[in-house]
Structures are given as C-alpha cells and as structure tokens.
PDB file of N, CA and C in Angstrom:
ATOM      1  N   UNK A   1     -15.211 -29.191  15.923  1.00  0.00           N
ATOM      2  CA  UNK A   1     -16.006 -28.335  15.078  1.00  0.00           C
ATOM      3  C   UNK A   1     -15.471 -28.431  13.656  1.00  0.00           C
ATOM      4  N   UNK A   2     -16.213 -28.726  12.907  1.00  0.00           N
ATOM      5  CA  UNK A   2     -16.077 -28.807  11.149  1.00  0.00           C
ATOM      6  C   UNK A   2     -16.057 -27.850  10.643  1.00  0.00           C
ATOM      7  N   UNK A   3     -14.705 -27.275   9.971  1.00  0.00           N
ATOM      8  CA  UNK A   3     -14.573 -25.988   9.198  1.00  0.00           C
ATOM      9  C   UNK A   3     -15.617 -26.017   8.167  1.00  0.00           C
ATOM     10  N   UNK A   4     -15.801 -25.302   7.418  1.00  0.00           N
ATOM     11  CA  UNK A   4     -16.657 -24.600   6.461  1.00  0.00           C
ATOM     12  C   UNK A   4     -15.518 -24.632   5.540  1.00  0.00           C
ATOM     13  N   UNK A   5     -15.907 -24.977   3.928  1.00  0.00           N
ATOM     14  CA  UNK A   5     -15.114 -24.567   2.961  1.00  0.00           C
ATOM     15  C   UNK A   5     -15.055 -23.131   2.622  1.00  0.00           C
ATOM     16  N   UNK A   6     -14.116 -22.416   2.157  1.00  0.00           N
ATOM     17  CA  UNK A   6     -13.782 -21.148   1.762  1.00  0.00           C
ATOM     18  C   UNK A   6     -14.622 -21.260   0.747  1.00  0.00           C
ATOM     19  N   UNK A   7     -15.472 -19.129   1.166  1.00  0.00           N
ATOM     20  CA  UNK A   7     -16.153 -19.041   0.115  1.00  0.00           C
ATOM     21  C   UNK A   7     -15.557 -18.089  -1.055  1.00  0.00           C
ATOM     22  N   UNK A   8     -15.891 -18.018  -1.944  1.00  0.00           N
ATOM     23  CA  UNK A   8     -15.512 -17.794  -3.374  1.00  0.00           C
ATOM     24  C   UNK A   8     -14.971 -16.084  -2.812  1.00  0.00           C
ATOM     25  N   UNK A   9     -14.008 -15.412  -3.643  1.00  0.00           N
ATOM     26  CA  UNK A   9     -13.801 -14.262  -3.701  1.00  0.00           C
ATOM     27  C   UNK A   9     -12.795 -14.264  -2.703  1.00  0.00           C
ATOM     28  N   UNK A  10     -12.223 -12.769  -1.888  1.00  0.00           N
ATOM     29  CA  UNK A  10     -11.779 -12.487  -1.065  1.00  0.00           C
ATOM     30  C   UNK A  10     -11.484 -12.937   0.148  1.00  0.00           C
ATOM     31  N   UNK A  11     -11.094 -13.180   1.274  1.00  0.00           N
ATOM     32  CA  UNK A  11     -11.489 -13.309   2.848  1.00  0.00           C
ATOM     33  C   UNK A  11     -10.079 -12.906   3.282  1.00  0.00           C
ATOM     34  N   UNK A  12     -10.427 -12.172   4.730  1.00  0.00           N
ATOM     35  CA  UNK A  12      -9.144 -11.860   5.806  1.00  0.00           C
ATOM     36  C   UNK A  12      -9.310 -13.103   6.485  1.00  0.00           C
ATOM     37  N   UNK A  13      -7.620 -12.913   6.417  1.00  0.00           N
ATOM     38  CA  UNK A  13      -7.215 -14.246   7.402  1.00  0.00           C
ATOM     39  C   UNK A  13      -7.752 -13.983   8.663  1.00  0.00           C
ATOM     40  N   UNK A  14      -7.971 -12.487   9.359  1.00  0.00           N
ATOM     41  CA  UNK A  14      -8.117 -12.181  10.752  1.00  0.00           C
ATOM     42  C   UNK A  14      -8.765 -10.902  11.113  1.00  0.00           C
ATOM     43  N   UNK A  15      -9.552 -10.302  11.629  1.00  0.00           N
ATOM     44  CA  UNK A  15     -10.167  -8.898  11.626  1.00  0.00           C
ATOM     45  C   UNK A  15      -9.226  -8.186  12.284  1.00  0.00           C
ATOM     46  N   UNK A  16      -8.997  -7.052  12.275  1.00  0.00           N
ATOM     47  CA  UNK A  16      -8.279  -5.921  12.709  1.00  0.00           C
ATOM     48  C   UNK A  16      -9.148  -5.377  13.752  1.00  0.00           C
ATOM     49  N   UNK A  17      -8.890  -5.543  14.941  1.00  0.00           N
ATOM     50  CA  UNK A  17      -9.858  -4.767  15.901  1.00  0.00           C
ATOM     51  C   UNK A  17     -10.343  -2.907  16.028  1.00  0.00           C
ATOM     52  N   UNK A  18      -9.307  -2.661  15.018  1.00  0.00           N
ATOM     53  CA  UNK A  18      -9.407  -1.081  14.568  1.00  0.00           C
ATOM     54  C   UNK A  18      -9.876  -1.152  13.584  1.00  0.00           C
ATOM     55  N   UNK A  19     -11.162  -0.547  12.776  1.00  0.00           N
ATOM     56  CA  UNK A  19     -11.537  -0.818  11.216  1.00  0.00           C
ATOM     57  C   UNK A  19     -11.502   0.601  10.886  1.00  0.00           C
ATOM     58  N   UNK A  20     -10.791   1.762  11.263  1.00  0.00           N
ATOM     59  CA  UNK A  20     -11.012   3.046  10.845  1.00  0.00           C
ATOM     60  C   UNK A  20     -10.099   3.166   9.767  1.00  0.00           C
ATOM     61  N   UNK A  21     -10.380   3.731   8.876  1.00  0.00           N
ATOM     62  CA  UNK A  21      -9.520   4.456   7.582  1.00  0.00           C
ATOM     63  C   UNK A  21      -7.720   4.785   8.005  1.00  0.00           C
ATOM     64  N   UNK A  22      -7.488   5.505   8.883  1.00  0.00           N
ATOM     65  CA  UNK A  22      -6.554   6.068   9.098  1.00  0.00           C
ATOM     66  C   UNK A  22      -5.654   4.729  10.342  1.00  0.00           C
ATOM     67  N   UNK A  23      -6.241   3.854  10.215  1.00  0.00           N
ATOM     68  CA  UNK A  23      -5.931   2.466  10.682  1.00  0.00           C
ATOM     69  C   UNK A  23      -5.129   1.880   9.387  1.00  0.00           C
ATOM     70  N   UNK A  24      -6.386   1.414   8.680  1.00  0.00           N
ATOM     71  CA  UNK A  24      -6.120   0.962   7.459  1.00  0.00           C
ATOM     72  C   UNK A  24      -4.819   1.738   6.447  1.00  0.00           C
ATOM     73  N   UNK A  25      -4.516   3.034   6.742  1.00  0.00           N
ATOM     74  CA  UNK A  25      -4.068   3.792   5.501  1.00  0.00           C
ATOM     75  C   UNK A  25      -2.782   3.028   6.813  1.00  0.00           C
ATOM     76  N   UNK A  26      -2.581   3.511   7.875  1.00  0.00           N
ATOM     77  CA  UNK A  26      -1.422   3.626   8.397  1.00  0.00           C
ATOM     78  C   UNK A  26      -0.764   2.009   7.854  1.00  0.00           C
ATOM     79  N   UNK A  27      -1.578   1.091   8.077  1.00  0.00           N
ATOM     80  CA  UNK A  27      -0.997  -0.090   7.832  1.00  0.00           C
ATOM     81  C   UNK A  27       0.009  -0.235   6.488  1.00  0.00           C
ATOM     82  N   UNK A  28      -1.076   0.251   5.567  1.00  0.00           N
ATOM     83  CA  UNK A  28      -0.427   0.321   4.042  1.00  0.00           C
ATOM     84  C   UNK A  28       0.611   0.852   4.163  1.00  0.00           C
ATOM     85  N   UNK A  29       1.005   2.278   4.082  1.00  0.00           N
ATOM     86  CA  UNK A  29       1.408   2.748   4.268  1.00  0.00           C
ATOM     87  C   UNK A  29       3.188   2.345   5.245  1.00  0.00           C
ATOM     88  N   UNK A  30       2.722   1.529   6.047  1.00  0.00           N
ATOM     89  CA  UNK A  30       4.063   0.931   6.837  1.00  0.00           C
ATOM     90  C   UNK A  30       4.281  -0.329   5.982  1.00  0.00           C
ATOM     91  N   UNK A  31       3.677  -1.175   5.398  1.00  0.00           N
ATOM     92  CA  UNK A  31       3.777  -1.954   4.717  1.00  0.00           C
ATOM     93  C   UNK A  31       5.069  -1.402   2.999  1.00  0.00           C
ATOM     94  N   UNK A  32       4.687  -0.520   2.835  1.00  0.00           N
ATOM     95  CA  UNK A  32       5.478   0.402   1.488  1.00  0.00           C
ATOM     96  C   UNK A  32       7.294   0.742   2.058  1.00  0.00           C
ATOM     97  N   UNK A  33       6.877   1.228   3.135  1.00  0.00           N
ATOM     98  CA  UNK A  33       7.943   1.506   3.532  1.00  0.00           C
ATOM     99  C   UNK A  33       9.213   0.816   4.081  1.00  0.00           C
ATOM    100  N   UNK A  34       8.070  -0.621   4.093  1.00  0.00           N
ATOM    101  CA  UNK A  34       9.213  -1.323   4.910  1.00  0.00           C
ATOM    102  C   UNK A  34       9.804  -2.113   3.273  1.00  0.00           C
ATOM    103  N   UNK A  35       8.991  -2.092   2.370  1.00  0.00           N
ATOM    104  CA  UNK A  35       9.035  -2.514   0.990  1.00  0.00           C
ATOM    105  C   UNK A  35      10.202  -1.683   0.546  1.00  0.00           C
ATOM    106  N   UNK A  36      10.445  -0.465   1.156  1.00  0.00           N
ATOM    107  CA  UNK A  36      11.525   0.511   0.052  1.00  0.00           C
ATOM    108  C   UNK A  36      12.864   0.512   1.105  1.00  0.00           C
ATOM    109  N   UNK A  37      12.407   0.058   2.422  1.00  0.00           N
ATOM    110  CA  UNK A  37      13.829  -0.098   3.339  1.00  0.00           C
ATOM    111  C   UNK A  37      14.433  -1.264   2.506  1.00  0.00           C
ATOM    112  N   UNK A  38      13.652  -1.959   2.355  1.00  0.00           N
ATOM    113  CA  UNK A  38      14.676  -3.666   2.376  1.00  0.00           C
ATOM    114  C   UNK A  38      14.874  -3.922   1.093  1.00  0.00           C
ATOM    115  N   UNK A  39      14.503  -3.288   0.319  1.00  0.00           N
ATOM    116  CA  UNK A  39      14.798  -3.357  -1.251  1.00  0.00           C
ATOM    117  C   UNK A  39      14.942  -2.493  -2.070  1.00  0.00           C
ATOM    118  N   UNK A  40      16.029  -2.105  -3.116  1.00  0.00           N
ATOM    119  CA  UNK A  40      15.852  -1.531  -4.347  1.00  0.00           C
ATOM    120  C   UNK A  40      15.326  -1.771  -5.672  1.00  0.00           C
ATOM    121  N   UNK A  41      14.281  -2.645  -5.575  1.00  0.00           N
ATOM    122  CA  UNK A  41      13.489  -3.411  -6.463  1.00  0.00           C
ATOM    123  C   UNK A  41      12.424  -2.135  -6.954  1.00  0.00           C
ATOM    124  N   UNK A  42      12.151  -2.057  -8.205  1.00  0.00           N
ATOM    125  CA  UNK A  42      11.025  -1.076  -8.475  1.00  0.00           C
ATOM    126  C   UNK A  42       9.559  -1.882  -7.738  1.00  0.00           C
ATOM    127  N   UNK A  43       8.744  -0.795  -7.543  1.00  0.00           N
ATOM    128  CA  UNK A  43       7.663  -1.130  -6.452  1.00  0.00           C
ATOM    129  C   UNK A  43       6.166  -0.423  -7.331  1.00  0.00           C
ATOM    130  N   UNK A  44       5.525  -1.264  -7.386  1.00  0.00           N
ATOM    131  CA  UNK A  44       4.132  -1.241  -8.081  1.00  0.00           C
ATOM    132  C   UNK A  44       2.927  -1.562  -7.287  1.00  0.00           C
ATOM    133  N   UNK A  45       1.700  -0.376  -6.749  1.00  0.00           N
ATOM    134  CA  UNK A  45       0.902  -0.846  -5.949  1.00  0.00           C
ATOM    135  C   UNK A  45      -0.123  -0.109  -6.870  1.00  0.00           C
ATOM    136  N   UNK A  46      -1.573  -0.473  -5.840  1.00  0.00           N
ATOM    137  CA  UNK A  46      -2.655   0.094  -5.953  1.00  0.00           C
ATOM    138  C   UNK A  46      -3.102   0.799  -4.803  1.00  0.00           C
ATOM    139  N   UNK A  47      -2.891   2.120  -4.407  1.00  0.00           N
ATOM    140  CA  UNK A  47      -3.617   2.352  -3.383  1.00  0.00           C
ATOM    141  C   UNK A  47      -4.452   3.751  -3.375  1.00  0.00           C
ATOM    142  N   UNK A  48      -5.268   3.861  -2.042  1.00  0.00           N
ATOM    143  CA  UNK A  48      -6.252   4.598  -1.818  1.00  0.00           C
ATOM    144  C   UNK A  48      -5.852   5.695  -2.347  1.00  0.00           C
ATOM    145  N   UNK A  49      -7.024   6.471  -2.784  1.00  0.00           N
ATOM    146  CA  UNK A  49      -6.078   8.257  -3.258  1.00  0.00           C
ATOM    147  C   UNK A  49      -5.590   9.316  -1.930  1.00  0.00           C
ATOM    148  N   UNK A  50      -6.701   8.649  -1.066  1.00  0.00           N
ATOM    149  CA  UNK A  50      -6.272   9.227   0.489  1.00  0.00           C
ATOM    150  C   UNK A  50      -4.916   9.151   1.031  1.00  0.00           C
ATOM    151  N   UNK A  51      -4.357   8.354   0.712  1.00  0.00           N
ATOM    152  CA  UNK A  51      -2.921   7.971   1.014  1.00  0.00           C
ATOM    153  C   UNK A  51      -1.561   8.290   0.255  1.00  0.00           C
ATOM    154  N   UNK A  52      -2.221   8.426  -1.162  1.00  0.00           N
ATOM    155  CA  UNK A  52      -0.965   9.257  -2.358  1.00  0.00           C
ATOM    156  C   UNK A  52      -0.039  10.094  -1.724  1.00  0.00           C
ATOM    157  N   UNK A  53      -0.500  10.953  -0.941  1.00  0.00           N
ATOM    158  CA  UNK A  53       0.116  12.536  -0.211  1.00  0.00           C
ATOM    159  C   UNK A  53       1.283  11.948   0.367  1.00  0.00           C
ATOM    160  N   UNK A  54       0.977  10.780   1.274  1.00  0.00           N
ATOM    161  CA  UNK A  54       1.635  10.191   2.256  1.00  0.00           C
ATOM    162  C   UNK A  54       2.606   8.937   1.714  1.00  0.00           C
ATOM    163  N   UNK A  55       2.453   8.584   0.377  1.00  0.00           N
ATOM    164  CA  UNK A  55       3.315   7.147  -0.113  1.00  0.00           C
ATOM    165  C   UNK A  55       4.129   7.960  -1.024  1.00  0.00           C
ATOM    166  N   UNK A  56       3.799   9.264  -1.773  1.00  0.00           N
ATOM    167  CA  UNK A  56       4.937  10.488  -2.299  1.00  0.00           C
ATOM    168  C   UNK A  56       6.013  11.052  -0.882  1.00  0.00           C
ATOM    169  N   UNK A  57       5.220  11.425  -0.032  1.00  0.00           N
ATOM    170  CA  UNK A  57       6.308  11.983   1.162  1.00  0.00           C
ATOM    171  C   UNK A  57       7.144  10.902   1.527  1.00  0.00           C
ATOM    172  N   UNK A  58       7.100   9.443   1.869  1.00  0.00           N
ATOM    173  CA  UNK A  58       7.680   8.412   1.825  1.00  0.00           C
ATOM    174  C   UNK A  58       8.739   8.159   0.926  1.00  0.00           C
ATOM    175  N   UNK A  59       7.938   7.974  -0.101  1.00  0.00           N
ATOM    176  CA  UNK A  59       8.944   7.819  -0.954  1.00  0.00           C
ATOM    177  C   UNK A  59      10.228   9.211  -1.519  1.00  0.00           C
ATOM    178  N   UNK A  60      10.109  10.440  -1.317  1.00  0.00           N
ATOM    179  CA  UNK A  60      10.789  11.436  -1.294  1.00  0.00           C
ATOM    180  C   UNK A  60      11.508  11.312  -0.331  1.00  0.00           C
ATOM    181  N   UNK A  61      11.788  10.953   1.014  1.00  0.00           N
ATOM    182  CA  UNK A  61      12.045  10.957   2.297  1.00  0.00           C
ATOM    183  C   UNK A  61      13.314   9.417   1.994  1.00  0.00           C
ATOM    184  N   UNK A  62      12.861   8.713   1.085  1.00  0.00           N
ATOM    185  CA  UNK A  62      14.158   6.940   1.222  1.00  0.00           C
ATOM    186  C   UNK A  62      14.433   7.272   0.161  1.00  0.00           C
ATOM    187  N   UNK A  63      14.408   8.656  -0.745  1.00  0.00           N
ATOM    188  CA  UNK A  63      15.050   8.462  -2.029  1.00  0.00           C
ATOM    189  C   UNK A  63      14.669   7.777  -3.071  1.00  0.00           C
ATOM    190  N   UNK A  64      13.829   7.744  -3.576  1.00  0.00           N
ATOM    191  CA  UNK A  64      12.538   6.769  -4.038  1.00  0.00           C
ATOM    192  C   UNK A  64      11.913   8.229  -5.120  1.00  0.00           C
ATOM    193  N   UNK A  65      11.611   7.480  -6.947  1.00  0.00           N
ATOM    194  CA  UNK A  65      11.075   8.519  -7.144  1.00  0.00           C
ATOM    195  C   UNK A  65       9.621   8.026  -7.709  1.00  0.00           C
ATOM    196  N   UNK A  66       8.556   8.760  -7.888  1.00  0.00           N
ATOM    197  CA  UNK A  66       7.390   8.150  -7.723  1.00  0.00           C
ATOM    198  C   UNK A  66       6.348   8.263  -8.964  1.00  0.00           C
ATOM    199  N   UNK A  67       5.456   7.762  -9.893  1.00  0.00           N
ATOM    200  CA  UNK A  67       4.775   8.081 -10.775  1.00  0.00           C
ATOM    201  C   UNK A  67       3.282   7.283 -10.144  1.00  0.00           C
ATOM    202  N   UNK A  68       2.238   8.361 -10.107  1.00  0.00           N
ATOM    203  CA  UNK A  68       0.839   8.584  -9.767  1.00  0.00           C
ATOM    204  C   UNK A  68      -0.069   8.333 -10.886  1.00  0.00           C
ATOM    205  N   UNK A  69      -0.861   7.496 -11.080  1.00  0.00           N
ATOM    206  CA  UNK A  69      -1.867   7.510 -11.708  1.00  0.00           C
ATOM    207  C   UNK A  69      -3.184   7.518 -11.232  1.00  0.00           C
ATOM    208  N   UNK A  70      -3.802   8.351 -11.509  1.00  0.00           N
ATOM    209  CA  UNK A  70      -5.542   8.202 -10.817  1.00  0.00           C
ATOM    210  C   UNK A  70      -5.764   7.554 -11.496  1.00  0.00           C
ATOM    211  N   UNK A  71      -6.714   6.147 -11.236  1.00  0.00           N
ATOM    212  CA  UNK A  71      -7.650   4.979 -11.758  1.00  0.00           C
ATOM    213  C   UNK A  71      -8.801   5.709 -11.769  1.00  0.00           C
ATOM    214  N   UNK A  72      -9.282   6.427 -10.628  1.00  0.00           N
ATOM    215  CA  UNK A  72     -10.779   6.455 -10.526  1.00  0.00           C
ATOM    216  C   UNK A  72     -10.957   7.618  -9.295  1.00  0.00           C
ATOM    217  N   UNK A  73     -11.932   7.636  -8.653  1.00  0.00           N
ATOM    218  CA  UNK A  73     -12.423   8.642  -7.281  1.00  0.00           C
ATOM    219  C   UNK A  73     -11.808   7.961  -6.040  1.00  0.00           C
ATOM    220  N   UNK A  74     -11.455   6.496  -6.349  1.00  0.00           N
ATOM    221  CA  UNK A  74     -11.197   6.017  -4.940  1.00  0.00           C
ATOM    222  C   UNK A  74      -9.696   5.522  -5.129  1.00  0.00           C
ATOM    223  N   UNK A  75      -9.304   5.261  -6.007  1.00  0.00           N
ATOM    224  CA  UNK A  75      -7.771   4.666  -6.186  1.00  0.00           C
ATOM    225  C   UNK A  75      -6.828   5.109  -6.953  1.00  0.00           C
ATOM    226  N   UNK A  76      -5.601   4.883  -6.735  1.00  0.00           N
ATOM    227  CA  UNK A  76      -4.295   5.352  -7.914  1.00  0.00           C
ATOM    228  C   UNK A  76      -3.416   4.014  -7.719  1.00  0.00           C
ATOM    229  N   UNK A  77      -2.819   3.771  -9.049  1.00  0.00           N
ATOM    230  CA  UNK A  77      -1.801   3.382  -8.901  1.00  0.00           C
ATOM    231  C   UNK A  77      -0.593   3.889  -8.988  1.00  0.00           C
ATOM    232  N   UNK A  78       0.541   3.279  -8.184  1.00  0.00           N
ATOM    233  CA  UNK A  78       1.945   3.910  -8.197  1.00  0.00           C
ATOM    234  C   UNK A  78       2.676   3.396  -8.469  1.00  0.00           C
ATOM    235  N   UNK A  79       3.729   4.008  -8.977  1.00  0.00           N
ATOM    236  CA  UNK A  79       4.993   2.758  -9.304  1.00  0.00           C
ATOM    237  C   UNK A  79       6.478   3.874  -8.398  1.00  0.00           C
ATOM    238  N   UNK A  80       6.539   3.476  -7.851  1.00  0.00           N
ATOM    239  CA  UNK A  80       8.216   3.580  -7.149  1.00  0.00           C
ATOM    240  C   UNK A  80       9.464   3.247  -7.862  1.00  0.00           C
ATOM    241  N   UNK A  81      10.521   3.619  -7.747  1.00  0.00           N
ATOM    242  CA  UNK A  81      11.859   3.540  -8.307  1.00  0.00           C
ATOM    243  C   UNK A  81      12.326   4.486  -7.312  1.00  0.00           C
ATOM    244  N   UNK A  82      13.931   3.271  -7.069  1.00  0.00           N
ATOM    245  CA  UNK A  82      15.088   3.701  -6.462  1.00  0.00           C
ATOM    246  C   UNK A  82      15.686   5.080  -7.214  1.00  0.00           C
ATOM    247  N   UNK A  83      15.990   5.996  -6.763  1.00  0.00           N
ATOM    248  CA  UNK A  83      16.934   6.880  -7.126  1.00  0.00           C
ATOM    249  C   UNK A  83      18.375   6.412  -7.445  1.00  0.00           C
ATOM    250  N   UNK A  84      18.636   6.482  -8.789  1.00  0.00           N
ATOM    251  CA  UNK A  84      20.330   6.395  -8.540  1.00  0.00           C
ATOM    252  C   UNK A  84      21.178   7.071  -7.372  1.00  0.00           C
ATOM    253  N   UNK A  85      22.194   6.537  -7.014  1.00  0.00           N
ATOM    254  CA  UNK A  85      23.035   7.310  -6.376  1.00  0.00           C
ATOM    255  C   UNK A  85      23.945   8.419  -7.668  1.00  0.00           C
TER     256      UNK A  85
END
C-alpha cells in the first residue's frame, strides 16, 4: 500500500482512543510535571485555561513559581521557574 504524502498543517502521529477533555488536560498536565521533575530549566507553555488551576497546584506542590497570562477565552500562557532553595 502507497503512503499518501503529508498534508499541509498539523497531523497526530496516532489517535488517542479517549478524545474527552479531561483525557486530554490529564495528558498535558502529566507531560508538565514530568518537565519540572527532571529539570530546573525555566518552563514556557501554552495551555488550556481549563487546566491553569491544575498546572499552578503543580507547580506550587515541586516548588515551581508560576506567571499566568490569559491570551484569550480558550488559552493562557505560562511560564514556570524553579524556586531557589
């Protein structure tokens, strides 16, 4: 069978057999965290506003301090920083 060339824009490598929100947030969400276990690197994302509540409690919880920006109705960006000791 002859692949198809990739079309322009976006594509998942693979579908998620769960497509619910609270799927999706959880993923992110573990994705950040495993970002602030393994590194003290400052950390810069874009995510859902649904999830802010939960990437502040995170980050309060590894010592991590956090600055929120609302973009819009659906997104914020964040930026993370290590806490000094």
């Amino acid at each position: 069978m002859a692949s198809e060339p990739p079309k322009e824009g976006w594509e998942l490598t693979f579908a998620f057999p769960d497509q619910s929100p609270s799927y999706a947030h959880g993923f992110v969400c573990g994705k950040l965290w495993q970002r602030m276990k393994e590194s003290n690197a400052p950390i810069q994302d874009t995510v859902e506003n649904d999830i802010v509540e939960h990437v502040v409690a995170m980050a309060m919880a590894l010592g991590w301090t956090e600055s929120v920006e609302r973009l819009n109705d659906d997104w914020s960006h964040v930026i993370l920083e290590k806490r000094l000791a």
